[in-house]
C-alpha atoms as a PDB file:
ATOM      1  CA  UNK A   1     -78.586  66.621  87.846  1.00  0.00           C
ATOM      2  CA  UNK A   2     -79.756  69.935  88.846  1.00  0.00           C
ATOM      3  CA  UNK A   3     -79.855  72.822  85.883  1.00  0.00           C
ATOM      4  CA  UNK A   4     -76.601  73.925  84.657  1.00  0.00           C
ATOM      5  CA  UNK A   5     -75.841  77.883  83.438  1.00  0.00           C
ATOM      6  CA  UNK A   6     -74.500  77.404  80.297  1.00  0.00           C
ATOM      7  CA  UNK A   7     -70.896  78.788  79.655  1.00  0.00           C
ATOM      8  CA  UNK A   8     -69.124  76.330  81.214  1.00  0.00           C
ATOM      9  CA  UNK A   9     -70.729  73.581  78.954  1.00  0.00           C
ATOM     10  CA  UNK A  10     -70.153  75.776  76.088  1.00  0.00           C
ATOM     11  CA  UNK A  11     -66.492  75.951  76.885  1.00  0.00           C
ATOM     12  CA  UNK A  12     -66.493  72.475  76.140  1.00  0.00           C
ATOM     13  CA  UNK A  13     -68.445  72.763  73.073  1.00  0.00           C
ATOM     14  CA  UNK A  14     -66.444  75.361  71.502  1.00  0.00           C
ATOM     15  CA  UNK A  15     -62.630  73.590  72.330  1.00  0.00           C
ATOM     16  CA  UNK A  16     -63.866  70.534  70.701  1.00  0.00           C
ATOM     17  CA  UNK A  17     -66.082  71.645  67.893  1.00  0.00           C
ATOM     18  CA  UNK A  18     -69.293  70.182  68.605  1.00  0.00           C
ATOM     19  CA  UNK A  19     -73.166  71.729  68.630  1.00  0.00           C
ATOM     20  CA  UNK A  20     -75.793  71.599  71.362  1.00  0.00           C
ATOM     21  CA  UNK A  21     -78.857  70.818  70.110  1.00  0.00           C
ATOM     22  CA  UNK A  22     -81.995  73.929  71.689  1.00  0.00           C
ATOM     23  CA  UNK A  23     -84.916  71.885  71.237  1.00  0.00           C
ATOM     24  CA  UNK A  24     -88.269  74.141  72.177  1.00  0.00           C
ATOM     25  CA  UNK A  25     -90.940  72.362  74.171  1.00  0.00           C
ATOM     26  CA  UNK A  26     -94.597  73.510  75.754  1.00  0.00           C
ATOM     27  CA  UNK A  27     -95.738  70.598  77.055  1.00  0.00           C
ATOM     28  CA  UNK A  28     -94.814  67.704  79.154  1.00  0.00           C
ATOM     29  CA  UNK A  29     -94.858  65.190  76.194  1.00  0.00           C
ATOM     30  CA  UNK A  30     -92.239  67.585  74.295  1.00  0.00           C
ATOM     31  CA  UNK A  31     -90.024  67.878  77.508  1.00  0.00           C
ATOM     32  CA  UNK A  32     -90.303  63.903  78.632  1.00  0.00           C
ATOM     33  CA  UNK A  33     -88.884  63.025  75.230  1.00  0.00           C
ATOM     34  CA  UNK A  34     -86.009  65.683  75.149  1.00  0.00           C
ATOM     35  CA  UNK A  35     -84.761  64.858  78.257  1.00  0.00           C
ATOM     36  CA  UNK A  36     -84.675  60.603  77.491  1.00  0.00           C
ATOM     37  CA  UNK A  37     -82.794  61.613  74.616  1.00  0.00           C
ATOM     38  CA  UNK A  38     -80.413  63.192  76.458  1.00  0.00           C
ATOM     39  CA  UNK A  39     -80.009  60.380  78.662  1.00  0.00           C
ATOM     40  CA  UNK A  40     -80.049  57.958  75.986  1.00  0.00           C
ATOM     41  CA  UNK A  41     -77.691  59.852  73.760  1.00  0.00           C
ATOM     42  CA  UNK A  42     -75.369  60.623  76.741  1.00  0.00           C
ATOM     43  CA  UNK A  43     -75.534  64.406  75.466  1.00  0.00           C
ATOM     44  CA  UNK A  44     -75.761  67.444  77.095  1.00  0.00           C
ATOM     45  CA  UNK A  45     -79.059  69.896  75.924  1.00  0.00           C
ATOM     46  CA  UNK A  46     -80.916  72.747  75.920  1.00  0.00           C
ATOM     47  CA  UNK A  47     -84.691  73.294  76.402  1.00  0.00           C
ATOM     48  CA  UNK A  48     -86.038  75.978  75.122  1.00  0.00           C
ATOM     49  CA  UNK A  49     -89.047  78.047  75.569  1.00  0.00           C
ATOM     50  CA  UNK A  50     -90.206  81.228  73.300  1.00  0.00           C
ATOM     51  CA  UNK A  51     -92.296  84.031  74.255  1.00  0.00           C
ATOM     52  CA  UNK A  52     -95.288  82.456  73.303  1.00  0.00           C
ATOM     53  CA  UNK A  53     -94.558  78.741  75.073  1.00  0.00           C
ATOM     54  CA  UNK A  54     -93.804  80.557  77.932  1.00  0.00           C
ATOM     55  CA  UNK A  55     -97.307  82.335  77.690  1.00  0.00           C
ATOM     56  CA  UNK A  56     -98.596  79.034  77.046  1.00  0.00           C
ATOM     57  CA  UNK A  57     -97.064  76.801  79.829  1.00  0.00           C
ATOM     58  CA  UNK A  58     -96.332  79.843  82.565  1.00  0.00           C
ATOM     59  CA  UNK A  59     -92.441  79.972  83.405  1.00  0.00           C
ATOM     60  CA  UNK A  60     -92.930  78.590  86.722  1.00  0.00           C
ATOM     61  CA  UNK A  61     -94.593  75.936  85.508  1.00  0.00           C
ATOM     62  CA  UNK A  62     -91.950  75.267  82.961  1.00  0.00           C
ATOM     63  CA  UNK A  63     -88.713  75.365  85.165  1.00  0.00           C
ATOM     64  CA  UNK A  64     -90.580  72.948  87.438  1.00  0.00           C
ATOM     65  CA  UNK A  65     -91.122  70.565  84.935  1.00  0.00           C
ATOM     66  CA  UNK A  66     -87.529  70.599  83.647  1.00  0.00           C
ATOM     67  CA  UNK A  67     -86.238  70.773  86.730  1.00  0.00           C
ATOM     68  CA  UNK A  68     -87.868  67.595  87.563  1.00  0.00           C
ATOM     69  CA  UNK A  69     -87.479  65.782  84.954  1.00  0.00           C
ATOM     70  CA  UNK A  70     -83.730  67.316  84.937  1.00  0.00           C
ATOM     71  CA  UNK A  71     -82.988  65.628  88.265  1.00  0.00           C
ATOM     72  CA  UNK A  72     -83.777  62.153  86.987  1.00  0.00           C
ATOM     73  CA  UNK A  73     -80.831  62.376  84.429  1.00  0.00           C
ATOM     74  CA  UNK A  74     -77.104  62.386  84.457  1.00  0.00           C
ATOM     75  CA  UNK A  75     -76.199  64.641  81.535  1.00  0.00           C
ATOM     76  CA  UNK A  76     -76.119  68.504  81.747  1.00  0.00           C
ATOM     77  CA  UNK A  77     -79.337  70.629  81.398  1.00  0.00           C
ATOM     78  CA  UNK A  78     -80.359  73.520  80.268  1.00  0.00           C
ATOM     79  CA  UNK A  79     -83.407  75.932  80.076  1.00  0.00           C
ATOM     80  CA  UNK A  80     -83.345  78.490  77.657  1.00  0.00           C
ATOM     81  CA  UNK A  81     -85.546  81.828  76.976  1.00  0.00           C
ATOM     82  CA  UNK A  82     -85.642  81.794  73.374  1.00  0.00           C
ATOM     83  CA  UNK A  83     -86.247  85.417  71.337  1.00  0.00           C
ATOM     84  CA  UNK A  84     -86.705  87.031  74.646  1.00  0.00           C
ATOM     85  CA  UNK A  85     -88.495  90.470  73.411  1.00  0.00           C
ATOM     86  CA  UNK A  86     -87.988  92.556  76.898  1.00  0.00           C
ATOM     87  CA  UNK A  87     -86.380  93.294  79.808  1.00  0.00           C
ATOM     88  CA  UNK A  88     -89.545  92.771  81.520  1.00  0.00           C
ATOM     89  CA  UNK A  89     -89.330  88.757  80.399  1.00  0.00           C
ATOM     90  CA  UNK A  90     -86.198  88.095  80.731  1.00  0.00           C
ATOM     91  CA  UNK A  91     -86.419  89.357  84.477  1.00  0.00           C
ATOM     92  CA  UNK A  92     -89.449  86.474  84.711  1.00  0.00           C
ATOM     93  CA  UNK A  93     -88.107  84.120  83.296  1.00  0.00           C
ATOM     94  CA  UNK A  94     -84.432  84.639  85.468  1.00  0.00           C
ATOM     95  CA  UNK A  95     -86.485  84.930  88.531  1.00  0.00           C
ATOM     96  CA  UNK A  96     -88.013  81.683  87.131  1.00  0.00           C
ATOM     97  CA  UNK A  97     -85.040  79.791  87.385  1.00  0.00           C
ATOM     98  CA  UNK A  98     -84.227  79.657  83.540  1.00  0.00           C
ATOM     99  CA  UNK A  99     -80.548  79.325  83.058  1.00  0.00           C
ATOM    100  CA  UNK A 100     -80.464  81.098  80.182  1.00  0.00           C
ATOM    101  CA  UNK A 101     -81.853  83.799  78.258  1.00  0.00           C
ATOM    102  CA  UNK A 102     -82.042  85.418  74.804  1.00  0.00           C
ATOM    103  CA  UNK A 103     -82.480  89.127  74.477  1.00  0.00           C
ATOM    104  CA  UNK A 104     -83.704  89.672  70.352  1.00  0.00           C
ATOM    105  CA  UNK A 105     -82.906  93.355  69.627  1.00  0.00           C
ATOM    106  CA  UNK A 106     -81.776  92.359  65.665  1.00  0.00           C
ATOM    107  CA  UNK A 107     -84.797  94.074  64.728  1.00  0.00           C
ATOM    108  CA  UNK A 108     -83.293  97.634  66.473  1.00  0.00           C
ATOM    109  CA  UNK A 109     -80.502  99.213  64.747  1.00  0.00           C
ATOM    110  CA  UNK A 110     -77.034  98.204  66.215  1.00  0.00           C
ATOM    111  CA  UNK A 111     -76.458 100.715  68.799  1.00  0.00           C
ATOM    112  CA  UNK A 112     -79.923 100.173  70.301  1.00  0.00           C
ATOM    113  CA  UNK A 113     -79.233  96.620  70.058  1.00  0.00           C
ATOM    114  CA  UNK A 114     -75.720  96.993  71.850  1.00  0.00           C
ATOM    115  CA  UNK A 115     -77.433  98.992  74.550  1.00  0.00           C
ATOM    116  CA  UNK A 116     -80.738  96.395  75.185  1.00  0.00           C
ATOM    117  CA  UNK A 117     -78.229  93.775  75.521  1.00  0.00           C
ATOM    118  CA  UNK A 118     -75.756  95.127  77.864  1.00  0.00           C
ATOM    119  CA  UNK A 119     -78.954  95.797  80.101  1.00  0.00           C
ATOM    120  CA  UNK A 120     -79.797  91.746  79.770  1.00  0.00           C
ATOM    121  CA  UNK A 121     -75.900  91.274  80.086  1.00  0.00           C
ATOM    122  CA  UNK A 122     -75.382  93.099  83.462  1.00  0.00           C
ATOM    123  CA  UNK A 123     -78.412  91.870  84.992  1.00  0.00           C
ATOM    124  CA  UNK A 124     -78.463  88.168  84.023  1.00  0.00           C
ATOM    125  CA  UNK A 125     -74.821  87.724  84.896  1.00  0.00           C
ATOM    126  CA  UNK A 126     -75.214  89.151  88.432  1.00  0.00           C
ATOM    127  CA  UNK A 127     -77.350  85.980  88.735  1.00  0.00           C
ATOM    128  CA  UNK A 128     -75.148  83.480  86.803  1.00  0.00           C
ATOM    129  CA  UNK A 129     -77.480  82.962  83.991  1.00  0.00           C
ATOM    130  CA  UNK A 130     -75.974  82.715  80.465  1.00  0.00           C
ATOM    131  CA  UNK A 131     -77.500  85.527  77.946  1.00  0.00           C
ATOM    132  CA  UNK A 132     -77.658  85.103  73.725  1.00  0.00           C
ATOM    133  CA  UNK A 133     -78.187  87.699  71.699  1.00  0.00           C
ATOM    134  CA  UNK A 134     -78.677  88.240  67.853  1.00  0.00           C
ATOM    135  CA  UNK A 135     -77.198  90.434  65.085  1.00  0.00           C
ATOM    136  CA  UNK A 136     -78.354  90.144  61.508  1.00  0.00           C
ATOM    137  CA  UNK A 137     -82.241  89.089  60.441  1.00  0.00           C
ATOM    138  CA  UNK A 138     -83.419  85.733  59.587  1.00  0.00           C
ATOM    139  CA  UNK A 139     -86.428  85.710  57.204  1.00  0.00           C
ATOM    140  CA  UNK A 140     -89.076  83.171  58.083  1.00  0.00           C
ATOM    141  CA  UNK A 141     -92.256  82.828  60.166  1.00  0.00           C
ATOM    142  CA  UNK A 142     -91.878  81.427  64.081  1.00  0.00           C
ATOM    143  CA  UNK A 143     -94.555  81.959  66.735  1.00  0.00           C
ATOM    144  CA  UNK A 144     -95.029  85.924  66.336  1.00  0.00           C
ATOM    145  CA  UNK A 145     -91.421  86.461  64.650  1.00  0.00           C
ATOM    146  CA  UNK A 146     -92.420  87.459  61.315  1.00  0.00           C
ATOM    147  CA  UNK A 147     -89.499  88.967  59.206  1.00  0.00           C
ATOM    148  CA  UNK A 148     -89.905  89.448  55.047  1.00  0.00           C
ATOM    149  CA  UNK A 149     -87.177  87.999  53.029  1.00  0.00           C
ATOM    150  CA  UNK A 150     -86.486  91.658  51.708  1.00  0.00           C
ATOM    151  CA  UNK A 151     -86.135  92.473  55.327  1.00  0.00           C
ATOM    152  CA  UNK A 152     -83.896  89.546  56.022  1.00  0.00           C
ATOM    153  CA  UNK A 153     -79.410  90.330  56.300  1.00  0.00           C
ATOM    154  CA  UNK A 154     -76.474  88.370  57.227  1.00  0.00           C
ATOM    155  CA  UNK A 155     -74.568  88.921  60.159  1.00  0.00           C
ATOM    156  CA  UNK A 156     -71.649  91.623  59.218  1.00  0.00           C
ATOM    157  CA  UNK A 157     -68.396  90.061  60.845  1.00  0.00           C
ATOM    158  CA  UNK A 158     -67.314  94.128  62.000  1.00  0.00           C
ATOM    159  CA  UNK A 159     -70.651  94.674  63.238  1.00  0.00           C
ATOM    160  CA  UNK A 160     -70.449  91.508  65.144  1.00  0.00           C
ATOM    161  CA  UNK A 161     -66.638  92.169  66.889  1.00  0.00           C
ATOM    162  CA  UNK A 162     -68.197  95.920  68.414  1.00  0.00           C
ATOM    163  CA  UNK A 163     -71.495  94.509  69.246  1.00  0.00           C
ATOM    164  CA  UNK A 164     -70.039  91.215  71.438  1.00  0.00           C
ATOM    165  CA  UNK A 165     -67.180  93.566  72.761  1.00  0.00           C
ATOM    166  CA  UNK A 166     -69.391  96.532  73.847  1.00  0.00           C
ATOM    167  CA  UNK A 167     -72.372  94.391  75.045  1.00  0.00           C
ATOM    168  CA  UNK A 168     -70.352  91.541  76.847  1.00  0.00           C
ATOM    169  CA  UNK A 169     -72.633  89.320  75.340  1.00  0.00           C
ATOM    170  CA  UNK A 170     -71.978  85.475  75.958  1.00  0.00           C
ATOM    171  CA  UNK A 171     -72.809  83.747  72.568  1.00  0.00           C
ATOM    172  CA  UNK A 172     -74.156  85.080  69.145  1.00  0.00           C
ATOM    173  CA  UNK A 173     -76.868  83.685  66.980  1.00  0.00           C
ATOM    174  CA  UNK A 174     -75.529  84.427  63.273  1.00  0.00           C
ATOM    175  CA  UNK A 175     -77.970  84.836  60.335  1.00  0.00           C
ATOM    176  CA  UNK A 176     -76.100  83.104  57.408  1.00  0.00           C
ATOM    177  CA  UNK A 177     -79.140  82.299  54.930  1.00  0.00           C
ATOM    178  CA  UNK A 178     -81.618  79.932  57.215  1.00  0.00           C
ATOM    179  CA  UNK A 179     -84.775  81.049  57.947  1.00  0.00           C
ATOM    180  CA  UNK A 180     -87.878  80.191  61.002  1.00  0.00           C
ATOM    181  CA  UNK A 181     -90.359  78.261  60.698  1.00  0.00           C
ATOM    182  CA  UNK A 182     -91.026  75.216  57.577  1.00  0.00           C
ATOM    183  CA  UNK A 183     -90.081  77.178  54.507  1.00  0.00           C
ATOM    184  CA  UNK A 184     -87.013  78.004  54.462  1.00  0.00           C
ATOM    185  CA  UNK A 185     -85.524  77.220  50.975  1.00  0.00           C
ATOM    186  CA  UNK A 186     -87.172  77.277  47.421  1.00  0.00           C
ATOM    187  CA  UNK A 187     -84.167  75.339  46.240  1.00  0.00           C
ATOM    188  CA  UNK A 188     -81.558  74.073  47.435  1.00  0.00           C
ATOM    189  CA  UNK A 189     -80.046  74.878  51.325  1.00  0.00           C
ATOM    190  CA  UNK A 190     -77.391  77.728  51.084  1.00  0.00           C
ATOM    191  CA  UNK A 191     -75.965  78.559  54.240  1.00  0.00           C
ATOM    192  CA  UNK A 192     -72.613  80.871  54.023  1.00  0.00           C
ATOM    193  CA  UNK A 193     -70.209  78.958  55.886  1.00  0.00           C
ATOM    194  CA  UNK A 194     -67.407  81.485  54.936  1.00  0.00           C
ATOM    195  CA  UNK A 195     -69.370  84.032  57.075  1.00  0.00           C
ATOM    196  CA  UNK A 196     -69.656  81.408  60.144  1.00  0.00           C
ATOM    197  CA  UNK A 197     -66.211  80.588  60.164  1.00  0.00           C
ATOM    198  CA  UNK A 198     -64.993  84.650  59.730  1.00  0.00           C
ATOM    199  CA  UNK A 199     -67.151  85.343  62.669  1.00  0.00           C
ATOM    200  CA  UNK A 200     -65.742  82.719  64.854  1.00  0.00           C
ATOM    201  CA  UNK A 201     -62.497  83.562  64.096  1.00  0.00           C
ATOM    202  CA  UNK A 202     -62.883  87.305  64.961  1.00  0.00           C
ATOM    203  CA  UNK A 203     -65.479  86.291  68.404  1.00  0.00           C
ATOM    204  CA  UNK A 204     -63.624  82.957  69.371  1.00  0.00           C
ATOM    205  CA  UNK A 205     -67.544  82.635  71.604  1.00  0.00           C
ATOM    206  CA  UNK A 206     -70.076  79.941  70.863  1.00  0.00           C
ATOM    207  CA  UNK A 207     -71.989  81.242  67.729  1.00  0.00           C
ATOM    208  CA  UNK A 208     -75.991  79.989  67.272  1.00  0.00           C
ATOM    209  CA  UNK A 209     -77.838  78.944  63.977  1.00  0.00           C
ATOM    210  CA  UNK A 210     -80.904  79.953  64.565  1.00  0.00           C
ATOM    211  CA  UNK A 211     -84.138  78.643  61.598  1.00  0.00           C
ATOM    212  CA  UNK A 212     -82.610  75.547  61.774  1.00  0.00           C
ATOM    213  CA  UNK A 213     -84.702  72.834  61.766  1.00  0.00           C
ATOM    214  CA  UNK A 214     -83.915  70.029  58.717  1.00  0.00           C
ATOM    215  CA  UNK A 215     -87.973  69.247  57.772  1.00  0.00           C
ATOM    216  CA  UNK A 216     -87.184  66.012  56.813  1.00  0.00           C
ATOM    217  CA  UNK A 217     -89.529  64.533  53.801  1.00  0.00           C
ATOM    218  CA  UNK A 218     -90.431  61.303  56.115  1.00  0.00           C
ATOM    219  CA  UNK A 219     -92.749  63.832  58.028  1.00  0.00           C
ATOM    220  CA  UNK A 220     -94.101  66.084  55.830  1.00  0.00           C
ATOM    221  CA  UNK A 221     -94.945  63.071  54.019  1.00  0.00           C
ATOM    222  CA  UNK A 222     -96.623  61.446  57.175  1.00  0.00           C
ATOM    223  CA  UNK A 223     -98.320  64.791  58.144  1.00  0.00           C
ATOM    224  CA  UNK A 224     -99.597  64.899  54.577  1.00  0.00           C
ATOM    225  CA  UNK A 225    -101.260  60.973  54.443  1.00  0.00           C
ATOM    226  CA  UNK A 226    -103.170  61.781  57.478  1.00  0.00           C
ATOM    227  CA  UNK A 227    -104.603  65.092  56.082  1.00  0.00           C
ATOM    228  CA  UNK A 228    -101.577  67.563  57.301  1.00  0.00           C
ATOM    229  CA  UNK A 229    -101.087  70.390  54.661  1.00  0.00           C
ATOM    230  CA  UNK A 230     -97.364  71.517  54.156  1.00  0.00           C
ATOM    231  CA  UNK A 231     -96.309  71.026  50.437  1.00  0.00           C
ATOM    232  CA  UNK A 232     -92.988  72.312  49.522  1.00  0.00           C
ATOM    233  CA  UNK A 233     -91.457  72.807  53.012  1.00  0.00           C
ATOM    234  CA  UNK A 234     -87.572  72.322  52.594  1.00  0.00           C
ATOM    235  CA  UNK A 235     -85.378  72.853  55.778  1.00  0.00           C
ATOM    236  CA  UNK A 236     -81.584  72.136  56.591  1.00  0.00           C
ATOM    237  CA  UNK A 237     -79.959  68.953  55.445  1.00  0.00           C
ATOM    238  CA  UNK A 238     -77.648  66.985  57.936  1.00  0.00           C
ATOM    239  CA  UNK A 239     -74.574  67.925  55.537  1.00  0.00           C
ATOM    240  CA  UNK A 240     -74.974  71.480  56.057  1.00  0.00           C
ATOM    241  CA  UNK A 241     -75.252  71.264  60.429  1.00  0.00           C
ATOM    242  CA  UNK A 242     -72.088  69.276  60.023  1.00  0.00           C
ATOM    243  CA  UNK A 243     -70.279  72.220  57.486  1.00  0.00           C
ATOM    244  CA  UNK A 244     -71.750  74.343  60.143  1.00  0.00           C
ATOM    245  CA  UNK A 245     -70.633  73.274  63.182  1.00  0.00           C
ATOM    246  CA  UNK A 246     -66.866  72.264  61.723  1.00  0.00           C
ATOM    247  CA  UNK A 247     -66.841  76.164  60.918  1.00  0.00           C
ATOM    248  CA  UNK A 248     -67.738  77.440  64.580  1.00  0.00           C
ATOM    249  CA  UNK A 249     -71.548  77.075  64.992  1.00  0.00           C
ATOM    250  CA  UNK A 250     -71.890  75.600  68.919  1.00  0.00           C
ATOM    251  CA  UNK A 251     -75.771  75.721  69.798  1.00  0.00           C
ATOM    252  CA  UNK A 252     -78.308  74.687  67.039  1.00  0.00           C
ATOM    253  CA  UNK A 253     -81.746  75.455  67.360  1.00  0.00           C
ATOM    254  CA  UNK A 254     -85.370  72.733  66.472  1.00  0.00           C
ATOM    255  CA  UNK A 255     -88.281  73.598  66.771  1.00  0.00           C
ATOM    256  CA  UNK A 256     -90.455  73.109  63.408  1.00  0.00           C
ATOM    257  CA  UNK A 257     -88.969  69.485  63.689  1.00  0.00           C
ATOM    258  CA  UNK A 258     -90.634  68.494  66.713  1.00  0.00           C
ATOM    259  CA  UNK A 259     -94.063  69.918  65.934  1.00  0.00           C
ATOM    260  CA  UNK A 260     -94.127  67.772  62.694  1.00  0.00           C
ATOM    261  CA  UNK A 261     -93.208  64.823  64.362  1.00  0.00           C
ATOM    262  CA  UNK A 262     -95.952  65.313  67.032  1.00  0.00           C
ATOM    263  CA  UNK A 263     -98.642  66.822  64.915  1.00  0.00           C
ATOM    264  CA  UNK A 264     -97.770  63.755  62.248  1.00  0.00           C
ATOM    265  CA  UNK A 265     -97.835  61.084  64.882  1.00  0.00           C
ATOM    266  CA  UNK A 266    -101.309  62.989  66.253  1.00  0.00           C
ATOM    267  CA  UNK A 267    -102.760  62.657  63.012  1.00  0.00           C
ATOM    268  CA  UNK A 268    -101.465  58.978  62.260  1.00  0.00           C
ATOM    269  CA  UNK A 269    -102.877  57.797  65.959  1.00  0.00           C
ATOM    270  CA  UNK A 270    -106.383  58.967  65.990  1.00  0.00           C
ATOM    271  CA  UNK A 271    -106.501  58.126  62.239  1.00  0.00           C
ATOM    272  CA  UNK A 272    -105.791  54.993  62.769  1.00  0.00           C
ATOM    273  CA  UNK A 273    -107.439  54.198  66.165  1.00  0.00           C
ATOM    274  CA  UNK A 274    -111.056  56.358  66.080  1.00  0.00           C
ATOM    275  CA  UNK A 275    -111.858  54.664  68.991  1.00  0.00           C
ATOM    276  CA  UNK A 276    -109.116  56.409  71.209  1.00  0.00           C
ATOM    277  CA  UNK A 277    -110.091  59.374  74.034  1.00  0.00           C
ATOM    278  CA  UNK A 278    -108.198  58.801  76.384  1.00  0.00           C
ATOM    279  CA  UNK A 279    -105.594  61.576  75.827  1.00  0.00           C
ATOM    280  CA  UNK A 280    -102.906  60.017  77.784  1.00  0.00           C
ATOM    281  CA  UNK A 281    -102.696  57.793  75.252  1.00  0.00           C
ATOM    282  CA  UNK A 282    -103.461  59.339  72.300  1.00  0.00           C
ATOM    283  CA  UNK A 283    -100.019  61.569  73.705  1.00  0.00           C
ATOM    284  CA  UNK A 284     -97.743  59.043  74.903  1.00  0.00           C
ATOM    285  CA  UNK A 285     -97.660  57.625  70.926  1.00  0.00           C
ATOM    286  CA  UNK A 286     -95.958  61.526  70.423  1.00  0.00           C
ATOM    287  CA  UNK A 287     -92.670  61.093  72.925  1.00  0.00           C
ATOM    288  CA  UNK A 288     -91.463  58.166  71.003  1.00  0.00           C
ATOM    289  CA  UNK A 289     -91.857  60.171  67.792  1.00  0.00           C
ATOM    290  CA  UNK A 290     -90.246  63.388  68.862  1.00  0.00           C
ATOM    291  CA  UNK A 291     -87.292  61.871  70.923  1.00  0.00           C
ATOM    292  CA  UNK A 292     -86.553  59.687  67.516  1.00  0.00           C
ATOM    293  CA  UNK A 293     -85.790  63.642  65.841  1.00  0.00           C
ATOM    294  CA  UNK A 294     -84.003  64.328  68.820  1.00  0.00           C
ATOM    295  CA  UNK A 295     -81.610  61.599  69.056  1.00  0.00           C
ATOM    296  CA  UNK A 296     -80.952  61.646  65.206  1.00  0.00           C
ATOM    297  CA  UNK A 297     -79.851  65.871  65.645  1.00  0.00           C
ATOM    298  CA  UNK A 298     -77.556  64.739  68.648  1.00  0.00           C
ATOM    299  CA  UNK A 299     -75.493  62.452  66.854  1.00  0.00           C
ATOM    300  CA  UNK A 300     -75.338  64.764  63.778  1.00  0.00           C
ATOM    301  CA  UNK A 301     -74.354  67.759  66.356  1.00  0.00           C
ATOM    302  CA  UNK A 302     -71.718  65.865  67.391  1.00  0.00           C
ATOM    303  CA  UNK A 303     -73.235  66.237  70.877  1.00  0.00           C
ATOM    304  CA  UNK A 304     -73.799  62.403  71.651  1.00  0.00           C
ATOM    305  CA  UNK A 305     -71.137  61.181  74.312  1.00  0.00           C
ATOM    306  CA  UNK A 306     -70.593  64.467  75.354  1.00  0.00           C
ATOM    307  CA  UNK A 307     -72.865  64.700  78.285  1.00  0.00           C
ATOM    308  CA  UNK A 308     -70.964  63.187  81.437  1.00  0.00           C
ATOM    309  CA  UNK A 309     -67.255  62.321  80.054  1.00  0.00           C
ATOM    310  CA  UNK A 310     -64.556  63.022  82.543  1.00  0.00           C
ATOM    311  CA  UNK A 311     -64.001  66.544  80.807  1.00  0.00           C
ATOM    312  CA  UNK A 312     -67.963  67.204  81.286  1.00  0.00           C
ATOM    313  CA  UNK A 313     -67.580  66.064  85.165  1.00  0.00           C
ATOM    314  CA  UNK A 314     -64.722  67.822  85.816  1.00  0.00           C
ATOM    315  CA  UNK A 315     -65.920  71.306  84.452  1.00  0.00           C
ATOM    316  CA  UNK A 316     -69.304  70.644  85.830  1.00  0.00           C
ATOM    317  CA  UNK A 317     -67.157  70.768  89.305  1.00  0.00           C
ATOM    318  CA  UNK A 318     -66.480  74.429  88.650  1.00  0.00           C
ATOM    319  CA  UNK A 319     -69.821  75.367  86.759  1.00  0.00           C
ATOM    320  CA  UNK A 320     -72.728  77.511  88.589  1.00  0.00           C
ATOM    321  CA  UNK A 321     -75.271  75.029  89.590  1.00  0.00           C
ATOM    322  CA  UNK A 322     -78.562  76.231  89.571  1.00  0.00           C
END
């Protein structure tokens, strides 16, 4: 089906307690495998882009490619700006055809944030696209988002009631304790799941867990036999997404995930077959690898099944189709 804005499939998601899984893709490999996931999984989802994989892949070039491949399948999709850093690409990435966008001002203090959002708000809802913004700092390292743990804060649950009510913002990503990129935890996951469920009872909107990715040992061990180097990476575990999402969280968001189940299964293929060049098929052995993680993350989200029930078709009827 064609791209769908988002808030209408959030309703959904937010009645009946279930996440969407954000899964970030640059390349047609990543996307392909997403989107039979979906299909397979009978679950909506949302592709998303950052800054620097929309530098990479140019946002026309990107909404094409989803769009395509987006056509071919029955569930609802999504394309997502991800830690938008301007005005100047959100506007791109809108005029694009991205369905939704994220505006990150958490680095600005809370009235400047308010302000840069309500900007984003009043212009991406004039052209039905869903907007995300964030309040609180993860720690961690993602693409260029580089934040020290001593500069790192949970969300505040009264900063977070004026900021959605003065910026009209449509969902909140929440810092509760994860963290970008591979390294999350030294020891065990602690996510505050108090906080998550205060917040959603004082928004009531879909609230994001950004830093989310689980970096399960099975591919930091592959990536490591075939010469990878990532000792001592610890992400989030299944039992905390499901603690999560039973206390309000609605969108979860993968991206170190994918990249170690492509990178591993890159490593593992030319490893074990030096006499491949061809890269179509050194690339096709990634999709099978990276839709696996995808398909496991639905059915944890609770997302699975949810993509074209007769609730999904009938609010799809009123959503914005892009």
């Amino acid at each position: 089906m064609p791209l769908v804005s988002l808030n209408d499939v959030y309703a959904d998601a937010n009645r009946n307690y279930y996440a969407i899984g954000q899964f970030n893709v640059s390349n047609l490999e990543f996307t392909q495998a997403v989107l039979q996931a979906a299909e397979e999984m009978n679950s909506p989802v949302i592709i998303g882009a950052s800054k620097d994989g929309v530098s990479y892949a140019g946002a026309h070039n990107l909404v094409a490619m989803v769009k395509a491949g987006a056509e071919r399948i029955s569930v609802p999709v999504a394309l997502h700006l991800d830690h938008g850093p301007s005005m100047e690409l959100v506007i791109e990435c809108i005029e694009a055809g991205f369905t939704s966008v994220m505006i990150d001002g958490s680095h600005l203090p809370l009235e400047e944030n308010i302000r840069v959002t309500r900007e984003v708000v009043d212009y991406a809802h004039q052209h039905g696209v869903t907007v995300e913004a964030e309040l609180g700092r993860l720690g961690g390292i993602e693409d260029d988002i580089k934040v020290d743990a001593k500069d790192a804060c949970l969300t505040d649950p009264d900063e977070a009631q004026r900021f959605v009510e003065e910026s009209g913002v449509d969902t909140l990503a929440v810092a509760v304790g994860t963290s970008h990129g591979a390294y999350k935890f030294k020891e065990e996951a602690r996510l505050d799941f108090n906080r998550i469920a205060t917040i959603k009872k004082r928004l009531g909107i879909p609230l994001v867990l950004h830093g989310a990715s689980g970096v399960p040992r099975e591919l930091t061990d592959k990536l490591t036999k075939y010469g990878g180097q990532i000792a001592n990476a610890k992400g989030v575990p299944d039992e905390a997404y499901r603690k999560a999402v039973q206390n309000g969280i609605n969108k979860i968001n993968i991206d170190t995930d994918l990249r170690l189940a492509f990178t591993s299964t890159i490593r593992q293929t030319l490893t074990e077959n030096p006499e491949l060049f061809d890269p179509r098929k050194i690339l096709a052995t990634t999709r099978e690898a990276v839709k696996a993680v995808v398909k496991n993350k639905m059915q944890v989200f609770g997302s699975a099944s949810q993509g074209n029930s007769k609730s999904s078709e009938e609010k799809l009827a009123h959503a914005e189709i892009v």
